[in-house]
C-alpha atoms as a PDB file:
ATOM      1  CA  UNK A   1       0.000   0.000   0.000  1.00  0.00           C
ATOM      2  CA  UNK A   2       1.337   3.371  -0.903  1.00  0.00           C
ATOM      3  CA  UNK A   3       2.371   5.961   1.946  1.00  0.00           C
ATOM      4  CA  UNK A   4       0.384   8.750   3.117  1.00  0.00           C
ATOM      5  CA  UNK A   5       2.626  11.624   2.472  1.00  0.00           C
ATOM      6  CA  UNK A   6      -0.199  13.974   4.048  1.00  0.00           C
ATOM      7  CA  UNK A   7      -0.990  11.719   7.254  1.00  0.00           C
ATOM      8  CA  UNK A   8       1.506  13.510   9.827  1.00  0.00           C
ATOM      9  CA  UNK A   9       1.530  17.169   8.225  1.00  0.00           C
ATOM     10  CA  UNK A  10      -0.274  20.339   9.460  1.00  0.00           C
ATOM     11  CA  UNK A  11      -3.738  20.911   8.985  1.00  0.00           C
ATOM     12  CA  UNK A  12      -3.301  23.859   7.408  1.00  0.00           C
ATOM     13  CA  UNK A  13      -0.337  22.650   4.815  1.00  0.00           C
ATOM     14  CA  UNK A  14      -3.219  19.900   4.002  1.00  0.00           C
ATOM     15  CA  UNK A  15      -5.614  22.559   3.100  1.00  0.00           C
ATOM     16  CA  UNK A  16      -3.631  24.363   1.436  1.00  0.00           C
ATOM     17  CA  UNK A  17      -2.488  21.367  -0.667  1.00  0.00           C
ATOM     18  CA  UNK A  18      -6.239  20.521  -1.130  1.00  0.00           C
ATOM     19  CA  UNK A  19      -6.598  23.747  -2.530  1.00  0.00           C
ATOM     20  CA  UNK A  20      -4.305  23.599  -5.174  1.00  0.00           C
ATOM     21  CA  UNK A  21      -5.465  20.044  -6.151  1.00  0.00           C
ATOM     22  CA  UNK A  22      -8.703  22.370  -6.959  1.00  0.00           C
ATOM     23  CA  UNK A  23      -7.078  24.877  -9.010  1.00  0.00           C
ATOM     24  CA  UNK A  24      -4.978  22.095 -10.595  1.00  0.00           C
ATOM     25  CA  UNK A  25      -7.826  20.077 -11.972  1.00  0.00           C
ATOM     26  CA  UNK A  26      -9.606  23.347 -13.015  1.00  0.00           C
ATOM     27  CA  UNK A  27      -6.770  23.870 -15.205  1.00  0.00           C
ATOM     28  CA  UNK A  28      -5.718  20.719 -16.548  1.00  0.00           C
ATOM     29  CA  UNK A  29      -9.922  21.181 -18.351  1.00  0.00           C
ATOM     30  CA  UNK A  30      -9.263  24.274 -20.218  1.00  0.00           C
ATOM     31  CA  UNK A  31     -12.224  23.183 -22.593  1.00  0.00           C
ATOM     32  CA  UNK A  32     -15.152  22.908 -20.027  1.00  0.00           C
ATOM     33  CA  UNK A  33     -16.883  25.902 -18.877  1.00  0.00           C
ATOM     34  CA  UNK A  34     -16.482  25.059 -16.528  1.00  0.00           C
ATOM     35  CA  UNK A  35     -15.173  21.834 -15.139  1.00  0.00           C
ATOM     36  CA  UNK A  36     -16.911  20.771 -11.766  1.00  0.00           C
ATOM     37  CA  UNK A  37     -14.508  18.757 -10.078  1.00  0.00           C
ATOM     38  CA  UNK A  38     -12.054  21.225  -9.219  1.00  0.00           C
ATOM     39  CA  UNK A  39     -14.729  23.651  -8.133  1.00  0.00           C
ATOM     40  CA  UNK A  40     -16.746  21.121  -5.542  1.00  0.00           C
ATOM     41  CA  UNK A  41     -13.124  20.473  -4.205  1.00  0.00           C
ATOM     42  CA  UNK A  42     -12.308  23.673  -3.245  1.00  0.00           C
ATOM     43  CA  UNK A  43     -16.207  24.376  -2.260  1.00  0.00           C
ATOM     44  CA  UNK A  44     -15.557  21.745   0.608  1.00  0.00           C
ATOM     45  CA  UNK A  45     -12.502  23.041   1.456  1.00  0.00           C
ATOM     46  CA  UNK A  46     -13.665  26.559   1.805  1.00  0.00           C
ATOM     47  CA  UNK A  47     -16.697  25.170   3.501  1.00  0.00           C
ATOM     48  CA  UNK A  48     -17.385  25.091   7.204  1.00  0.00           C
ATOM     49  CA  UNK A  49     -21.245  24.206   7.591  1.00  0.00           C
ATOM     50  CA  UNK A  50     -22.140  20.541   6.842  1.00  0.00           C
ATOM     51  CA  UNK A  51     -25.527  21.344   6.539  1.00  0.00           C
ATOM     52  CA  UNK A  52     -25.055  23.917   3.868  1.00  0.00           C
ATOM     53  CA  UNK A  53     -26.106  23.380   0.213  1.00  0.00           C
ATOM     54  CA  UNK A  54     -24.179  25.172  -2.560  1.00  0.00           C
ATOM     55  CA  UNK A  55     -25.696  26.007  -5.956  1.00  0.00           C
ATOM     56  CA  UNK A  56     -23.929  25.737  -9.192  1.00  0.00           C
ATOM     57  CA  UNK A  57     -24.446  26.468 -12.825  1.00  0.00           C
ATOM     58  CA  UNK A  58     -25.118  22.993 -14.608  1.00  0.00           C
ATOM     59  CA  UNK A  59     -22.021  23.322 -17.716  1.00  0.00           C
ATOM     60  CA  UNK A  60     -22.459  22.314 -21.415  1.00  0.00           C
ATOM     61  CA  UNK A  61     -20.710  18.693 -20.522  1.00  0.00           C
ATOM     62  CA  UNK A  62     -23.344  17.536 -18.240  1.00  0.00           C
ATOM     63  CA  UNK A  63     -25.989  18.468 -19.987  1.00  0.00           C
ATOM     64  CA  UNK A  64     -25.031  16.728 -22.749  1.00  0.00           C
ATOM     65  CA  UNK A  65     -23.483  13.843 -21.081  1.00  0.00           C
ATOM     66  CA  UNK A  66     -24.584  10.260 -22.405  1.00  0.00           C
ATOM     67  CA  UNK A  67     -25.244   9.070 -19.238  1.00  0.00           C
ATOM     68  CA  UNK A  68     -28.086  12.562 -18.355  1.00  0.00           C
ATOM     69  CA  UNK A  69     -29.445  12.033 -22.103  1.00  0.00           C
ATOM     70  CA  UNK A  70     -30.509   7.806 -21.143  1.00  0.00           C
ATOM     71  CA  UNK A  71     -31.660   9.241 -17.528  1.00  0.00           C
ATOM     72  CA  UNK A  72     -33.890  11.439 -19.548  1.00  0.00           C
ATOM     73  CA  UNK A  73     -34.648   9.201 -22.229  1.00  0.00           C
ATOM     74  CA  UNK A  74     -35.625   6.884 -18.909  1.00  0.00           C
ATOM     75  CA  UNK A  75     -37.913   9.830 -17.649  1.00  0.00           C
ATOM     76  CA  UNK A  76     -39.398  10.465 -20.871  1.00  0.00           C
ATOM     77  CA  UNK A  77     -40.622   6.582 -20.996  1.00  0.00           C
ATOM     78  CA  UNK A  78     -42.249   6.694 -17.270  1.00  0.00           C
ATOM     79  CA  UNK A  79     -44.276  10.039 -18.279  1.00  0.00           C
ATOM     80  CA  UNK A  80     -45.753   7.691 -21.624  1.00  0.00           C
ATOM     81  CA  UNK A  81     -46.197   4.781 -18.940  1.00  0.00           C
ATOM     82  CA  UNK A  82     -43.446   3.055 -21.399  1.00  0.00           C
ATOM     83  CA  UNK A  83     -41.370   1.849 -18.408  1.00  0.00           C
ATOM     84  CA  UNK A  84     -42.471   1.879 -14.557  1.00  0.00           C
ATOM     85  CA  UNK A  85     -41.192   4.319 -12.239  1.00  0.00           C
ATOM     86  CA  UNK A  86     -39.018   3.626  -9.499  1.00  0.00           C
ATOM     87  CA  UNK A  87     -40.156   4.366  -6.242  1.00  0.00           C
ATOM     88  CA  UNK A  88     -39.181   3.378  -2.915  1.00  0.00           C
ATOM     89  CA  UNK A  89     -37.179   0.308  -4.054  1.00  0.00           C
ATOM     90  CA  UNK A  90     -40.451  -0.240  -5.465  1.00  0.00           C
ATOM     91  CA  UNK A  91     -41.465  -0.056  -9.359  1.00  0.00           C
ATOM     92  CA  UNK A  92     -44.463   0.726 -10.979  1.00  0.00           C
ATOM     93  CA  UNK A  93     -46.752   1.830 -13.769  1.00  0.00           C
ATOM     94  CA  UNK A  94     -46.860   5.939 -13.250  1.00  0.00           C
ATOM     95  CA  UNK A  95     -47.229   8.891 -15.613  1.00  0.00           C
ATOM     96  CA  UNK A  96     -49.830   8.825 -18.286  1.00  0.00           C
ATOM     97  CA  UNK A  97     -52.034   6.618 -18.986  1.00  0.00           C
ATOM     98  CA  UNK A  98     -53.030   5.531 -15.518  1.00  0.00           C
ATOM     99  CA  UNK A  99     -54.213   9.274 -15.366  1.00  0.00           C
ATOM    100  CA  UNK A 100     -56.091   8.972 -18.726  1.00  0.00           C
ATOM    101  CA  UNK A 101     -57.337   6.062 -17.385  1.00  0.00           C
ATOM    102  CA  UNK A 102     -58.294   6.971 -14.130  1.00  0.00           C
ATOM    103  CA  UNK A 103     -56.812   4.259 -12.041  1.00  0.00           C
ATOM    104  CA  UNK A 104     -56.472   3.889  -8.981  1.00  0.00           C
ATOM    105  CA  UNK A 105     -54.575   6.494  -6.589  1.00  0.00           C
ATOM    106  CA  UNK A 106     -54.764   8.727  -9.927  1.00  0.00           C
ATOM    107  CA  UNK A 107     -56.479  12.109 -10.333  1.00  0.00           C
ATOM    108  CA  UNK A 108     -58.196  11.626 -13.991  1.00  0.00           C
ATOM    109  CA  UNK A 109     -57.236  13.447 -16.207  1.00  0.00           C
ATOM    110  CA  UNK A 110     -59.617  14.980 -19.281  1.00  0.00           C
ATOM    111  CA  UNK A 111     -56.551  15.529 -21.600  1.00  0.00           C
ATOM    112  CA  UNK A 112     -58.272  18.818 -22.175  1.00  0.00           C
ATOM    113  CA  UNK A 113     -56.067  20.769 -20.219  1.00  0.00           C
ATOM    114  CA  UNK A 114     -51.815  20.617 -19.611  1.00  0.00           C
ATOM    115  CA  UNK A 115     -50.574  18.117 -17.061  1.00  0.00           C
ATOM    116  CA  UNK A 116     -47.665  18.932 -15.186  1.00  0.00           C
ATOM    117  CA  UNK A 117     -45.484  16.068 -14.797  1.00  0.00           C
ATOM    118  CA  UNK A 118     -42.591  15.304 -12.221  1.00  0.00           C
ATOM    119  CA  UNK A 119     -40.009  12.762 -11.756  1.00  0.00           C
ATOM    120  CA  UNK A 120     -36.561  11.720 -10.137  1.00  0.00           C
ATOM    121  CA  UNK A 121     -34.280   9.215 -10.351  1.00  0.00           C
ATOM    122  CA  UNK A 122     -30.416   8.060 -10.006  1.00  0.00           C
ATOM    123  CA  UNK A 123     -27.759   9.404 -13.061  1.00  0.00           C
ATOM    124  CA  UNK A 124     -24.910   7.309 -12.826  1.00  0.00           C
ATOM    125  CA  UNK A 125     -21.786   8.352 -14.653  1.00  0.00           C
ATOM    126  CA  UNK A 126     -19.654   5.096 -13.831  1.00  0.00           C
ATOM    127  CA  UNK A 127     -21.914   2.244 -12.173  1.00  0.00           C
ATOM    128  CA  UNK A 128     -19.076  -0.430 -12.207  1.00  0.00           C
ATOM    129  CA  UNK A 129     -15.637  -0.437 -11.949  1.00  0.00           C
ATOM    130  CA  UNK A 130     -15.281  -1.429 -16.416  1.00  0.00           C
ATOM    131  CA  UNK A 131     -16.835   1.529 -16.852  1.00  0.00           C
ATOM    132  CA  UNK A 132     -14.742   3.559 -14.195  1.00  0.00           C
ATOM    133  CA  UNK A 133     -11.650   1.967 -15.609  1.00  0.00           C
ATOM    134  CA  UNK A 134     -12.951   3.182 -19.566  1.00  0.00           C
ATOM    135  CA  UNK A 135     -13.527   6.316 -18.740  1.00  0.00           C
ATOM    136  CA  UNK A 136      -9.783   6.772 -16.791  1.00  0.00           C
ATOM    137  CA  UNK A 137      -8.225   5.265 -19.695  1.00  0.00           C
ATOM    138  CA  UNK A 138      -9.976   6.428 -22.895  1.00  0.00           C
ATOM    139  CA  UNK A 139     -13.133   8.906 -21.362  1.00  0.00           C
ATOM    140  CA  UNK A 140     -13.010  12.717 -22.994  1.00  0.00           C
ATOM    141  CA  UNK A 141     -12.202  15.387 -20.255  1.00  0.00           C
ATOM    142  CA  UNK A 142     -15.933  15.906 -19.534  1.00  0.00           C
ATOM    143  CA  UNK A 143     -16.376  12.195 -18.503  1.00  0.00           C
ATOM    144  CA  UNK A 144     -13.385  12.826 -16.322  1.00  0.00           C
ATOM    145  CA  UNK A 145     -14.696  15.581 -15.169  1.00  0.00           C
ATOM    146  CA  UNK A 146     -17.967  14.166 -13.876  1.00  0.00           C
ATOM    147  CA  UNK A 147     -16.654  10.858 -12.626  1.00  0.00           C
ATOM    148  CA  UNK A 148     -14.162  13.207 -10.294  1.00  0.00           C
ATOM    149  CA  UNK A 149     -17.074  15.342  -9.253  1.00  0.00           C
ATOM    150  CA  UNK A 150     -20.307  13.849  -9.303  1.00  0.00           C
ATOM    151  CA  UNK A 151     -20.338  10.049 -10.256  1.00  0.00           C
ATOM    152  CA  UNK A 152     -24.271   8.898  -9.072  1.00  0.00           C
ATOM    153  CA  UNK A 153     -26.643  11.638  -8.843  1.00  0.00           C
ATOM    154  CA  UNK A 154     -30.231  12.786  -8.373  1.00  0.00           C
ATOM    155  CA  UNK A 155     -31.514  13.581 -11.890  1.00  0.00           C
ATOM    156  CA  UNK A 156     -34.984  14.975 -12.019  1.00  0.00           C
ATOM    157  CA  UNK A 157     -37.422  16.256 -14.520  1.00  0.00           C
ATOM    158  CA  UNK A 158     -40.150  18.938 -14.820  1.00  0.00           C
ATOM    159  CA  UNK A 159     -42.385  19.016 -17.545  1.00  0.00           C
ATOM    160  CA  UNK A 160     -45.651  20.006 -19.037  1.00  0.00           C
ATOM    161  CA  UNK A 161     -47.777  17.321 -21.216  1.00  0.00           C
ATOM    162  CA  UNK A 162     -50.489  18.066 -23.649  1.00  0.00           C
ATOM    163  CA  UNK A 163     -52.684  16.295 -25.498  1.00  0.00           C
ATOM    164  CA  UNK A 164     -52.468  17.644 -29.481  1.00  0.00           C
ATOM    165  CA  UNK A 165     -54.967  15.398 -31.120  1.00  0.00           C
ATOM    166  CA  UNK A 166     -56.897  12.043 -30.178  1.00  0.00           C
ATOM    167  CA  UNK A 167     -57.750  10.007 -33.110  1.00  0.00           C
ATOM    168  CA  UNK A 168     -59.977   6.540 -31.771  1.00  0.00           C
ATOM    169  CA  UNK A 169     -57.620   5.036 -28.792  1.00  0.00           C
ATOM    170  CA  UNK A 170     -54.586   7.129 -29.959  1.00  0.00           C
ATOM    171  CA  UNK A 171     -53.971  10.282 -28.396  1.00  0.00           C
ATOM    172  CA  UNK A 172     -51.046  12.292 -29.239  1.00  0.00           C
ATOM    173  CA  UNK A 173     -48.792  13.887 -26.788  1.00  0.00           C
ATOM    174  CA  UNK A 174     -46.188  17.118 -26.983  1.00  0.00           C
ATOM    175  CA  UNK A 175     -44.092  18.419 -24.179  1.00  0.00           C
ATOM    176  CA  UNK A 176     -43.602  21.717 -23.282  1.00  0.00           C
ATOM    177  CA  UNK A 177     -41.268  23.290 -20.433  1.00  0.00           C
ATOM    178  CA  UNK A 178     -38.595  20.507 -19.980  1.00  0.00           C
ATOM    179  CA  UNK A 179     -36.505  21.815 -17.270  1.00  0.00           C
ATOM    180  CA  UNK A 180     -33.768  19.351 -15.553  1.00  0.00           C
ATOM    181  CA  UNK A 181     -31.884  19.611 -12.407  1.00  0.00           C
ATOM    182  CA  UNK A 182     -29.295  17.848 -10.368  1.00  0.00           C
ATOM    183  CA  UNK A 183     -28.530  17.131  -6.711  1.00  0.00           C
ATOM    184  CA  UNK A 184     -25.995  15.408  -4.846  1.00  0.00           C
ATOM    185  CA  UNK A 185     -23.904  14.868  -1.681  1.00  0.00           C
ATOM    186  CA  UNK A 186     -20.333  15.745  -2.023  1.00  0.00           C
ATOM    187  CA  UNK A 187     -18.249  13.920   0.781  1.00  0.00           C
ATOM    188  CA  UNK A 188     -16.214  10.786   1.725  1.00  0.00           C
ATOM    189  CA  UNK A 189     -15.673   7.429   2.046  1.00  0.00           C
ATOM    190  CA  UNK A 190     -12.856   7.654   4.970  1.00  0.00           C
ATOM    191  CA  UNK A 191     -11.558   4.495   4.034  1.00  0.00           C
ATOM    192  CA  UNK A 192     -11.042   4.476   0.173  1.00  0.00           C
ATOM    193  CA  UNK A 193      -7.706   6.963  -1.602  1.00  0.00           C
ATOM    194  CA  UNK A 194      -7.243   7.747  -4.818  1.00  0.00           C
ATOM    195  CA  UNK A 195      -4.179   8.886  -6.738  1.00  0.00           C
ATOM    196  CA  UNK A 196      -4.029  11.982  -8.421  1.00  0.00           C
ATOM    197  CA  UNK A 197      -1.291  13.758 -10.297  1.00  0.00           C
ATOM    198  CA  UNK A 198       0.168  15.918  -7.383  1.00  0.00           C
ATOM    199  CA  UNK A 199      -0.257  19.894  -7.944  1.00  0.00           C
ATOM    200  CA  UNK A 200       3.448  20.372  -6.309  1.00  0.00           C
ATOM    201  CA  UNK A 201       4.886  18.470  -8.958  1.00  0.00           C
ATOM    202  CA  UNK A 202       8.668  20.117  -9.202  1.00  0.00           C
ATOM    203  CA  UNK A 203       7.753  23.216  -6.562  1.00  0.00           C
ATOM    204  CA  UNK A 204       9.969  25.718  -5.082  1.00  0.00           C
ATOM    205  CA  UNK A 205       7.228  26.794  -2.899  1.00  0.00           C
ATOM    206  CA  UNK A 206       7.360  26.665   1.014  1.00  0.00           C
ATOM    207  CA  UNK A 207       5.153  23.701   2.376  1.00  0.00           C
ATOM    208  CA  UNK A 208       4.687  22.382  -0.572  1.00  0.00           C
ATOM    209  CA  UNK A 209       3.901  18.188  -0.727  1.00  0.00           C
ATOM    210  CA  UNK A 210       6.419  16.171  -2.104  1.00  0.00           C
ATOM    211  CA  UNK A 211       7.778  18.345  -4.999  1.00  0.00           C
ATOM    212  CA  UNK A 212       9.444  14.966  -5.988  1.00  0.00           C
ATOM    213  CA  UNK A 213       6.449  13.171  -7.051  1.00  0.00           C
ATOM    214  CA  UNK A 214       4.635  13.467 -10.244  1.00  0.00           C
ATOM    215  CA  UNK A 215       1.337  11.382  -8.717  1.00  0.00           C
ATOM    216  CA  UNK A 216       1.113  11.123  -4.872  1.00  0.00           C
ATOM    217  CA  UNK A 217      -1.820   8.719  -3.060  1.00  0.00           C
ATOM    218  CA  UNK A 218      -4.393  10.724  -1.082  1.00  0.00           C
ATOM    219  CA  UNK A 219      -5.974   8.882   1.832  1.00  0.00           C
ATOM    220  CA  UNK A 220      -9.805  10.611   2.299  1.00  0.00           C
ATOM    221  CA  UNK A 221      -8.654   9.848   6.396  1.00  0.00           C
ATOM    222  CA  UNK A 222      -7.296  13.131   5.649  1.00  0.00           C
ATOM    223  CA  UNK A 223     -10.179  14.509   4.242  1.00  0.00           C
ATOM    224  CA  UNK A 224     -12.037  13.658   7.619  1.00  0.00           C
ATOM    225  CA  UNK A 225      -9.011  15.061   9.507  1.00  0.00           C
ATOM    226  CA  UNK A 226     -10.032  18.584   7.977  1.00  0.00           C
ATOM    227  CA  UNK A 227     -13.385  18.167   8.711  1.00  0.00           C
ATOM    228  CA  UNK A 228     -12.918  17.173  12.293  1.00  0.00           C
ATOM    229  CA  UNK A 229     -10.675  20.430  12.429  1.00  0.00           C
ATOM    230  CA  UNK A 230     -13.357  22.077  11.078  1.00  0.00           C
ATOM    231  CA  UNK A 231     -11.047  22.922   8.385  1.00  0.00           C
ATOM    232  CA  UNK A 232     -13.390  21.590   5.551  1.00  0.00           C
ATOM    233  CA  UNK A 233     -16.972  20.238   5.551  1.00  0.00           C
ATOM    234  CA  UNK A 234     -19.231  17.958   3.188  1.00  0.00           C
ATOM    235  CA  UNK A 235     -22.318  19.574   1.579  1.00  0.00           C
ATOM    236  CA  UNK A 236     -25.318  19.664  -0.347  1.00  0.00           C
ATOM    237  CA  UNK A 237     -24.850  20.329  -4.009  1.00  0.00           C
ATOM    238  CA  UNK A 238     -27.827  21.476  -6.135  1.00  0.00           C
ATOM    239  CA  UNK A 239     -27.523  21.965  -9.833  1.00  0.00           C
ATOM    240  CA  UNK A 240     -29.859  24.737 -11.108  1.00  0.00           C
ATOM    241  CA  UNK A 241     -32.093  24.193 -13.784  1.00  0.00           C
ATOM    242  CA  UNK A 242     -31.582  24.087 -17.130  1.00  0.00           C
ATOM    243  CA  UNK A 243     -33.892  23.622 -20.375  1.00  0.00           C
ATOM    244  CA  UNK A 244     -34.194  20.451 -22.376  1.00  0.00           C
ATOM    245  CA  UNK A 245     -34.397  20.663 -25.831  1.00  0.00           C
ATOM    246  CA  UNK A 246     -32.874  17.276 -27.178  1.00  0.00           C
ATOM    247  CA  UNK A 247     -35.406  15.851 -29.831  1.00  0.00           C
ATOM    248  CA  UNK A 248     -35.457  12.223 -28.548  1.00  0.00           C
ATOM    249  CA  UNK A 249     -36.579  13.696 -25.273  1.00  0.00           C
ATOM    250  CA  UNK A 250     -39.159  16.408 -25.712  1.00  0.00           C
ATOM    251  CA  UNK A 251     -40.397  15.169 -29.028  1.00  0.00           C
ATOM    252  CA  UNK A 252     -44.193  14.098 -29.531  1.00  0.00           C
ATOM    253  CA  UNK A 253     -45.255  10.771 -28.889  1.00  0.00           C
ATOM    254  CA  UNK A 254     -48.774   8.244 -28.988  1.00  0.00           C
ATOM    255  CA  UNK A 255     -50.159   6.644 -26.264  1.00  0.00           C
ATOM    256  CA  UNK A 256     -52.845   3.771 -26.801  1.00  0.00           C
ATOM    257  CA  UNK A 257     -55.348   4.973 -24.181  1.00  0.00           C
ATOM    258  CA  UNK A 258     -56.955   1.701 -23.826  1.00  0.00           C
ATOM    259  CA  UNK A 259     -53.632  -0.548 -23.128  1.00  0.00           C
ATOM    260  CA  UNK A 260     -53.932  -2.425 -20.250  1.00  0.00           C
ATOM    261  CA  UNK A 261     -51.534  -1.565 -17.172  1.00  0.00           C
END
């Protein structure tokens, strides 16, 4: 097992180092505006309420991330009662028809007037280690960038459903107002590390971290060592809202009313 180089050092020469990990990432992804790794980093480490819950701007790479666009894609499917919804380690039929229908534990609805229509559900950038290990090896800096900050996430959609035209059985449906938005926990697991390419890498400066090595091992024990200091603390991060405009998501669709559920 690699040495912790950080384990017996000041608290405040690990901040500081944690700091410049931030700034490091930030500008090792000159083409994402921004990246979001290096800015949750150094929100922690700035950071001295747990309970707090910091807003960001959701960037181009998210939004357009493969991973957000079958998440939507997913959400899209459980408003047309295509796929069930999963609730409460639960899943079943939601959205829709079951209001067109009137079932049970649904208001009916007249398809006369819009619906609004809510749902949210896990993103997951990386669920296995293959797909971890593809997107370190071969993974554009965005995928980087989102496995480093946010990984699994709460993904959830807003929309607006209206009925354009019912011809027999078939009713047609359009979308309107498809706004997304993220949420998350950023903090630790105290007993995992991860190695990262060291921001002191060949350093003059005073306290800086093993100028010597190009990649140094960082044990999140430190990470809690901060946050016992009150040096650091975890928080709530909330994505604002953005608009959805991606065809495959917001286009029209048909719903059979009378399929059976």
């Amino acid at each position: 097992m690699a040495e912790d180089h950080l384990k017996n050092l000041p608290l405040d020469q690990v901040a500081g180092w944690y700091r410049r990990l931030a700034d490091a990432w930030s500008a090792s992804m000159p083409d994402l505006h921004p990246p979001l790794a290096g800015a949750f980093l150094r929100a922690w480490v700035d950071n001295r309420n747990p309970k707090a819950a910091i807003q960001f701007d959701a960037p181009p790479h998210l939004r357009t991330s493969s991973a957000v666009l079958d998440t939507l894609q997913f959400h899209r499917e459980v408003f047309l009662t295509i796929r069930k919804a999963r609730i409460g380690g639960s899943e079943k039929w939601a959205g829709l028809l079951p209001r067109i229908q009137g079932a049970a534990g649904f208001t009916k609805w007249d398809m006369k007037t819009e619906l609004p229509l809510e749902y949210e559900s896990l993103c997951d950038i990386a669920p296995n280690v293959l797909s971890i290990a593809k997107i370190q090896r071969l993974g554009s800096s965005g995928d980087r960038d989102l496995l480093g900050s946010l990984r699994g996430f709460q993904l959830k959609s807003r929309a607006v459903a209206f009925a354009t035209q019912v011809v027999g059985n078939v009713v047609t449906i359009q979308f309107r107002n498809w706004t997304c938005s993220a949420s998350d926990r950023y903090d630790w697991n105290y007993d995992e590390h991860f190695t990262v390419v060291n921001p002191d890498y060949q350093s003059q400066a005073l306290g800086a971290v093993r100028p010597q090595d190009q990649t140094l091992t960082v044990y999140h024990s430190n990470a809690k060592r901060l946050e016992d200091a009150a040096k650091a603390a975890p928080f709530d991060v909330i994505l604002r809202p953005w608009p959805v405009a991606e065809p495959r998501i917001v286009g029209p669709a048909t719903i059979d009313t009378t399929r059976r559920l």
